[in-house]
PDB file of N, CA and C in Angstrom:
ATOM      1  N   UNK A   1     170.616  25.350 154.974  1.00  0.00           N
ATOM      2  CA  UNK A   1     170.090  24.107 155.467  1.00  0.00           C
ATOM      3  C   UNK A   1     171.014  22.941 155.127  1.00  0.00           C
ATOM      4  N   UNK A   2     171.736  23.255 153.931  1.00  0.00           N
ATOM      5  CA  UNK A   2     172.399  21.976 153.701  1.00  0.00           C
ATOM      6  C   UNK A   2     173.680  21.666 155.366  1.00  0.00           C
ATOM      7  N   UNK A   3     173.731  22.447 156.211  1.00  0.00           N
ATOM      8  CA  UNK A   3     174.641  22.378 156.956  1.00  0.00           C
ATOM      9  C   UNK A   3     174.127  21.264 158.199  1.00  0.00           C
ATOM     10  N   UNK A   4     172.967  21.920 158.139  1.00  0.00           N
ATOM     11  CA  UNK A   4     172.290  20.705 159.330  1.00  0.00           C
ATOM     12  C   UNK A   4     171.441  19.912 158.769  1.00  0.00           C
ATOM     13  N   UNK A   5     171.021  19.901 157.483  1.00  0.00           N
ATOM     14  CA  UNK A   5     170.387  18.557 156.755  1.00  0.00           C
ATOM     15  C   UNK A   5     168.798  19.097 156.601  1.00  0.00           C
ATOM     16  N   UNK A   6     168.174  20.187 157.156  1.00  0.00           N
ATOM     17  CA  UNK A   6     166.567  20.434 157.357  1.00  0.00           C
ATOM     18  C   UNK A   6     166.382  21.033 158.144  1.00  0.00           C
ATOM     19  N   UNK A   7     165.155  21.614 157.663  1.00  0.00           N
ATOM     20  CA  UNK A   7     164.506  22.591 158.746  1.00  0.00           C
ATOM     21  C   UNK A   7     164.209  21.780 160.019  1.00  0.00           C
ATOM     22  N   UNK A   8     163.844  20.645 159.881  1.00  0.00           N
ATOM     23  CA  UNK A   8     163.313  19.608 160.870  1.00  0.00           C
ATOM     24  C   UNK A   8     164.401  19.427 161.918  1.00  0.00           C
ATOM     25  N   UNK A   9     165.459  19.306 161.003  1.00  0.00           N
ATOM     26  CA  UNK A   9     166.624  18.986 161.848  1.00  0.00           C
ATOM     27  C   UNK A   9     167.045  19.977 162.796  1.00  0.00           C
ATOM     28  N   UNK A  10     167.641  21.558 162.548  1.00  0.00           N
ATOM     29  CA  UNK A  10     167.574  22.294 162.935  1.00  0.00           C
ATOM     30  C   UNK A  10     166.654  22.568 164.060  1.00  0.00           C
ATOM     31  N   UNK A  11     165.221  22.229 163.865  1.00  0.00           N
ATOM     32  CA  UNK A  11     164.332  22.934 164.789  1.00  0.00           C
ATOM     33  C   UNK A  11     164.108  21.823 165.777  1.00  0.00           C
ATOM     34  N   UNK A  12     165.014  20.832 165.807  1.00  0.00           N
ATOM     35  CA  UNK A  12     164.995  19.652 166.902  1.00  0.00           C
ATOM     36  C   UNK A  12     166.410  19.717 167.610  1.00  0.00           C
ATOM     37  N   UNK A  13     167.229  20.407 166.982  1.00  0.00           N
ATOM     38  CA  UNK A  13     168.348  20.901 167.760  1.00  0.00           C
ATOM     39  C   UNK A  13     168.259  22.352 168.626  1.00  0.00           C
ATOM     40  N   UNK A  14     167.168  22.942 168.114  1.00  0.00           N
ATOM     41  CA  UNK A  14     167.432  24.117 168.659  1.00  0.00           C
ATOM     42  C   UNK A  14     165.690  24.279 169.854  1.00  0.00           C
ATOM     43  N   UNK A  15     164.984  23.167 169.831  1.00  0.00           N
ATOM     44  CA  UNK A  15     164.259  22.811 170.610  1.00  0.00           C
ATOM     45  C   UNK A  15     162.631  23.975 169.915  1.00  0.00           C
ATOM     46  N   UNK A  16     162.442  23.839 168.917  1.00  0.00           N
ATOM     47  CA  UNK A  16     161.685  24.847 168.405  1.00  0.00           C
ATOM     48  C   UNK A  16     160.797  24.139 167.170  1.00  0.00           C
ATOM     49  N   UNK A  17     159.745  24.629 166.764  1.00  0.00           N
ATOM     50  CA  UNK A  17     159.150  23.738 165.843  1.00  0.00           C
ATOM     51  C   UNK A  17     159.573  24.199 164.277  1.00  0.00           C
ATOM     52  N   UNK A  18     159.639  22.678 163.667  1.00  0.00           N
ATOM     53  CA  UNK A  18     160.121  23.586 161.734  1.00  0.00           C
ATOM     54  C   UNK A  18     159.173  24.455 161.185  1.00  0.00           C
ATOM     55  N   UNK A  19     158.122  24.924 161.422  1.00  0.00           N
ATOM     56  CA  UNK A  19     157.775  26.302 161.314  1.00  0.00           C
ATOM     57  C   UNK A  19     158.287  27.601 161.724  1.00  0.00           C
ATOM     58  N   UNK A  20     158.877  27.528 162.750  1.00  0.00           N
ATOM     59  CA  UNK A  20     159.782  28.357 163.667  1.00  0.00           C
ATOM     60  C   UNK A  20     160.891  28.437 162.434  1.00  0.00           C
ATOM     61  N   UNK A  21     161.468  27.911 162.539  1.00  0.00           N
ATOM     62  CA  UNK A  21     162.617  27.826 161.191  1.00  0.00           C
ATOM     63  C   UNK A  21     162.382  28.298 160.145  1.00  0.00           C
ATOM     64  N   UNK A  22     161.373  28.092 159.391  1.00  0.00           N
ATOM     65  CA  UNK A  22     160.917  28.524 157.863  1.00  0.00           C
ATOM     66  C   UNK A  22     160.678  29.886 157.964  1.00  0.00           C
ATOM     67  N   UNK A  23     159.934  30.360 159.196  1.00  0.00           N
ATOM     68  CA  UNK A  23     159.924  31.718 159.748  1.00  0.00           C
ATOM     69  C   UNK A  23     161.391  32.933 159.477  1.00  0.00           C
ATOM     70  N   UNK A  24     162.507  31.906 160.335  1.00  0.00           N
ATOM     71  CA  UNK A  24     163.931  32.540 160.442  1.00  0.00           C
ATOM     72  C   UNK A  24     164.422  32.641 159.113  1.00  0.00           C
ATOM     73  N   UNK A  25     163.843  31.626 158.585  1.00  0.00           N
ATOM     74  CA  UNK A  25     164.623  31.485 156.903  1.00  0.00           C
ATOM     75  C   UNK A  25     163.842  32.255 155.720  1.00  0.00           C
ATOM     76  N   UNK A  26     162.839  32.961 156.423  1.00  0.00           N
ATOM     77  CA  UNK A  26     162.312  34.159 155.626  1.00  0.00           C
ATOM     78  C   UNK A  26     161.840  35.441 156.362  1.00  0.00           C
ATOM     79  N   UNK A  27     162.954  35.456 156.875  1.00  0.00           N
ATOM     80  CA  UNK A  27     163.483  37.320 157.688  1.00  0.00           C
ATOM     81  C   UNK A  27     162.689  37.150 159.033  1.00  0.00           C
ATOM     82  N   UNK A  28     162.147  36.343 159.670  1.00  0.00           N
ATOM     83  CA  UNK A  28     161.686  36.366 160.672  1.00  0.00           C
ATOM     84  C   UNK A  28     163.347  36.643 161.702  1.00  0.00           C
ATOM     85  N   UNK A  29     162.965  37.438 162.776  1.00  0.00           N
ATOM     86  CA  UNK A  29     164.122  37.135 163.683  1.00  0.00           C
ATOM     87  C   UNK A  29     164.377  36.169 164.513  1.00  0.00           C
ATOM     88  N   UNK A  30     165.645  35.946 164.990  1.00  0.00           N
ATOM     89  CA  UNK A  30     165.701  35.232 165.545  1.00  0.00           C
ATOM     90  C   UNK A  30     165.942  35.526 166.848  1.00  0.00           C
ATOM     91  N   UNK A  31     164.923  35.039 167.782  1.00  0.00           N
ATOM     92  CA  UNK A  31     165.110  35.305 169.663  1.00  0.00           C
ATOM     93  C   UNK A  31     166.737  35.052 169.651  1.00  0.00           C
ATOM     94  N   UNK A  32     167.505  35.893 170.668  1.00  0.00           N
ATOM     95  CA  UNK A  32     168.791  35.391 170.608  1.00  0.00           C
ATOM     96  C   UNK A  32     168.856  33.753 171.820  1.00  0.00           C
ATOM     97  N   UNK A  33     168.026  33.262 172.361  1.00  0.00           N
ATOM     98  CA  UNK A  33     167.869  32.290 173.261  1.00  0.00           C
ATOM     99  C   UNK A  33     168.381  31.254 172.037  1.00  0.00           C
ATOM    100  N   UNK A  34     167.823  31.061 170.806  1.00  0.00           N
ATOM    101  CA  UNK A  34     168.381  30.255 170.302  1.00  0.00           C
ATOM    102  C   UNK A  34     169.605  30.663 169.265  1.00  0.00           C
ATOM    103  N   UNK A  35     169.916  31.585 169.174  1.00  0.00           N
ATOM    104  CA  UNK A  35     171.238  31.929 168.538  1.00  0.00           C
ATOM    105  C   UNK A  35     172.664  30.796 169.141  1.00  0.00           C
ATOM    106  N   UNK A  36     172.504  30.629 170.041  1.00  0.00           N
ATOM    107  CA  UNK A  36     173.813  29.430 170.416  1.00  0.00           C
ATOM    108  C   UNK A  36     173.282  28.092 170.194  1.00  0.00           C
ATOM    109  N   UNK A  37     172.233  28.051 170.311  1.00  0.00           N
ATOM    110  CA  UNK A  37     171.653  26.307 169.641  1.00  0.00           C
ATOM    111  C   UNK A  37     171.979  26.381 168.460  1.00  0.00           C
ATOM    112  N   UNK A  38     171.645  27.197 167.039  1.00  0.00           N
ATOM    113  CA  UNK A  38     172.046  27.368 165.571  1.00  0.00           C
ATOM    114  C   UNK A  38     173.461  27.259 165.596  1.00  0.00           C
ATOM    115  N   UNK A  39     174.194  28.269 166.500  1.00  0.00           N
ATOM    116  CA  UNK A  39     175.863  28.004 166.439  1.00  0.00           C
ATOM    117  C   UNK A  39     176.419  26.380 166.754  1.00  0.00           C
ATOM    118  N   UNK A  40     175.805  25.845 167.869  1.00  0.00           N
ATOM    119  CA  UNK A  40     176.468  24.575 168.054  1.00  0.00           C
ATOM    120  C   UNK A  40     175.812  23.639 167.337  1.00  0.00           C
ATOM    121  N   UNK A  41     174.311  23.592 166.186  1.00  0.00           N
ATOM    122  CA  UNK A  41     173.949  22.863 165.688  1.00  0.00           C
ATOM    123  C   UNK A  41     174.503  23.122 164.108  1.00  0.00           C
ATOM    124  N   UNK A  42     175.143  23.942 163.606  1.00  0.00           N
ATOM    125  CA  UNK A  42     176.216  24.087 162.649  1.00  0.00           C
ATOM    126  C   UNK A  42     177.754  24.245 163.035  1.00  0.00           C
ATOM    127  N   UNK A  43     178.078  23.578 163.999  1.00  0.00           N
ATOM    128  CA  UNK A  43     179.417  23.566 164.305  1.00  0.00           C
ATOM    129  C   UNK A  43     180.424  24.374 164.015  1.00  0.00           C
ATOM    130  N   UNK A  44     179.358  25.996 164.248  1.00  0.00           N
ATOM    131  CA  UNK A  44     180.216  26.831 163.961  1.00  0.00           C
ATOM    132  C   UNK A  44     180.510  27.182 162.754  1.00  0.00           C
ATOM    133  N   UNK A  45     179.877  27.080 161.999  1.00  0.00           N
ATOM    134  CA  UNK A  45     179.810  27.361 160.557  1.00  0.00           C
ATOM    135  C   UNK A  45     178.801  28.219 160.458  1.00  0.00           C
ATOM    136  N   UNK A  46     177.877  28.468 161.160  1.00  0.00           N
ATOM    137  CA  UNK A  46     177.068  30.059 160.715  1.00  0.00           C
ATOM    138  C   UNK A  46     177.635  30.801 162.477  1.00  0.00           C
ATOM    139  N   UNK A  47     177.901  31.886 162.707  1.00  0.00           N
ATOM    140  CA  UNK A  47     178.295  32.309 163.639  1.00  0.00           C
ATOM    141  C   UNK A  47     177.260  33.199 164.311  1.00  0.00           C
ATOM    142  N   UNK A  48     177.190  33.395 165.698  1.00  0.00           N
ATOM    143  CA  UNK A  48     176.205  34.134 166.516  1.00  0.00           C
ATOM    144  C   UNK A  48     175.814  35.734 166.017  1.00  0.00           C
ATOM    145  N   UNK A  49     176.875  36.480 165.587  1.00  0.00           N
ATOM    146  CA  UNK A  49     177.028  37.752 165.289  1.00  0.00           C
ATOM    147  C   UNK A  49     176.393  37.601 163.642  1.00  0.00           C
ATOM    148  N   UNK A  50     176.488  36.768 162.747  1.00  0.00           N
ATOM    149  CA  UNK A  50     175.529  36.589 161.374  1.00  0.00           C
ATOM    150  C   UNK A  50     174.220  36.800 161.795  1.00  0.00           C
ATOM    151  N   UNK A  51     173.863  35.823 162.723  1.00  0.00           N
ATOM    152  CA  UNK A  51     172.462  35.737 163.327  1.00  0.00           C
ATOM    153  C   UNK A  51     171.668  37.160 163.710  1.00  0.00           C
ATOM    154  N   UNK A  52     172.664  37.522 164.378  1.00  0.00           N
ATOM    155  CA  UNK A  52     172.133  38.733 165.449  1.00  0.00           C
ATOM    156  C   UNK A  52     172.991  39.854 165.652  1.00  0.00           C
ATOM    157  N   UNK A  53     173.310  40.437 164.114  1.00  0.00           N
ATOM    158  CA  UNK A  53     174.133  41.685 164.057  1.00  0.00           C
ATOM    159  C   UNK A  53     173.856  43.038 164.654  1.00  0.00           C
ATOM    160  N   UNK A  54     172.621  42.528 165.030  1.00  0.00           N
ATOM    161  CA  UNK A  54     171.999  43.961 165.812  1.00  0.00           C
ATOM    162  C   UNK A  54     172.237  43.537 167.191  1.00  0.00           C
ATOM    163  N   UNK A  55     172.767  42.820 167.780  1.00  0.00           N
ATOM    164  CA  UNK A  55     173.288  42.693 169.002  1.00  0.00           C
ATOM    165  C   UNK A  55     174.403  42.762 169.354  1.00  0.00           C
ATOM    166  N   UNK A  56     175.316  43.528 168.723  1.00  0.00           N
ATOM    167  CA  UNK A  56     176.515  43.480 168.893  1.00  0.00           C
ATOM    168  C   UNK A  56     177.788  43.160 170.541  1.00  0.00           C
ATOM    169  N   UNK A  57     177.042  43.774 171.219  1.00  0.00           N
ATOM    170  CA  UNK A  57     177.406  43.792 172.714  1.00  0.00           C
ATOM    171  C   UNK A  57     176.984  42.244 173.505  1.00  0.00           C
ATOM    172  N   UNK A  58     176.353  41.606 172.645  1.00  0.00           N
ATOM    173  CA  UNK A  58     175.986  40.246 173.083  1.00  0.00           C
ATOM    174  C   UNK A  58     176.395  39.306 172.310  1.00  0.00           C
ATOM    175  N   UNK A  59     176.533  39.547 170.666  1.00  0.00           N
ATOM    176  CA  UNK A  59     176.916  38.596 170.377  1.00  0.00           C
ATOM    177  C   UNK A  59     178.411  39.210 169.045  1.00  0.00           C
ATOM    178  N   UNK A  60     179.518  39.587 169.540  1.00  0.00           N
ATOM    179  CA  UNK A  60     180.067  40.510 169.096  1.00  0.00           C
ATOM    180  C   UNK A  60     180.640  39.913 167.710  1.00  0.00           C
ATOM    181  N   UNK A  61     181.311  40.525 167.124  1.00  0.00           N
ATOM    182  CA  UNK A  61     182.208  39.906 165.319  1.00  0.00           C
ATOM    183  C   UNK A  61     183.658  39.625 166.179  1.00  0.00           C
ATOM    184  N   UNK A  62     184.166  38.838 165.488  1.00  0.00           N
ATOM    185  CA  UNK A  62     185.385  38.707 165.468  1.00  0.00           C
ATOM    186  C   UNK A  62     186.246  39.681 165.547  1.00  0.00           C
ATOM    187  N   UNK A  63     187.224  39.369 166.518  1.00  0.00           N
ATOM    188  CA  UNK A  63     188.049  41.206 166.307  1.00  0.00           C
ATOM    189  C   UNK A  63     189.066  41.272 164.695  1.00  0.00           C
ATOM    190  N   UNK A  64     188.965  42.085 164.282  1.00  0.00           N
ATOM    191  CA  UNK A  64     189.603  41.778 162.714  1.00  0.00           C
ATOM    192  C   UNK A  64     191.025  42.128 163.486  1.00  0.00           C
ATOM    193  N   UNK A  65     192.153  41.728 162.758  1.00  0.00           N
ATOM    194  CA  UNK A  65     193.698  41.490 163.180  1.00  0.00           C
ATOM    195  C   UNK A  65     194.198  42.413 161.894  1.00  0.00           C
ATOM    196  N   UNK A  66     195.051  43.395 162.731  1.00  0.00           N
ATOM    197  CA  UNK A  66     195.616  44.402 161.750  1.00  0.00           C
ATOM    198  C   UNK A  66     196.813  43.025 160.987  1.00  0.00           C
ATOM    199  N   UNK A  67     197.027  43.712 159.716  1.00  0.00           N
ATOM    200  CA  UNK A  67     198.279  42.897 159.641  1.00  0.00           C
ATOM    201  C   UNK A  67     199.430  43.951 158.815  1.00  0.00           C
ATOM    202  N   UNK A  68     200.443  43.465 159.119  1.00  0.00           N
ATOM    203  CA  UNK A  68     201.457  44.126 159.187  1.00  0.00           C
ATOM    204  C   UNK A  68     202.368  44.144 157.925  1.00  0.00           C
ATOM    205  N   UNK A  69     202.637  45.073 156.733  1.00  0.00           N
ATOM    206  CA  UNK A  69     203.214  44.465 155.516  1.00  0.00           C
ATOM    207  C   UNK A  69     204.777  44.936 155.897  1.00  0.00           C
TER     208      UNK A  69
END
């Protein structure tokens, strides 16, 4: 929460009530409808695939980058 300031805050960015939130913030899931409202209301600082790791095909990880020694 410290990223978007409140549950209040959050659940007015993501068009949902701060109960809805307190829900997510104690294992409730999250509909993926608002998984991109949370991403653009933390500027990308919590990412879609954190949210919704069980969606992989929708909301995929980062491709990891071999690196080369």
């Amino acid at each position: 929460m410290e990223i978007v300031g409140s549950q209040a805050s959050l659940a007015r960015a993501c068009g949902v009530t701060q109960p809805a939130v307190h829900r997510w913030l104690n294992g409730s899931r999250i509909k993926a409808d608002y998984v991109m409202a949370i991403v653009e209301a933390t500027n990308g600082a919590v990412q879609a695939h954190e949210l919704r790791p069980d969606l992989p095909k929708v909301f995929p990880p980062p491709a990891e980058h071999d690196h080369v020694s």
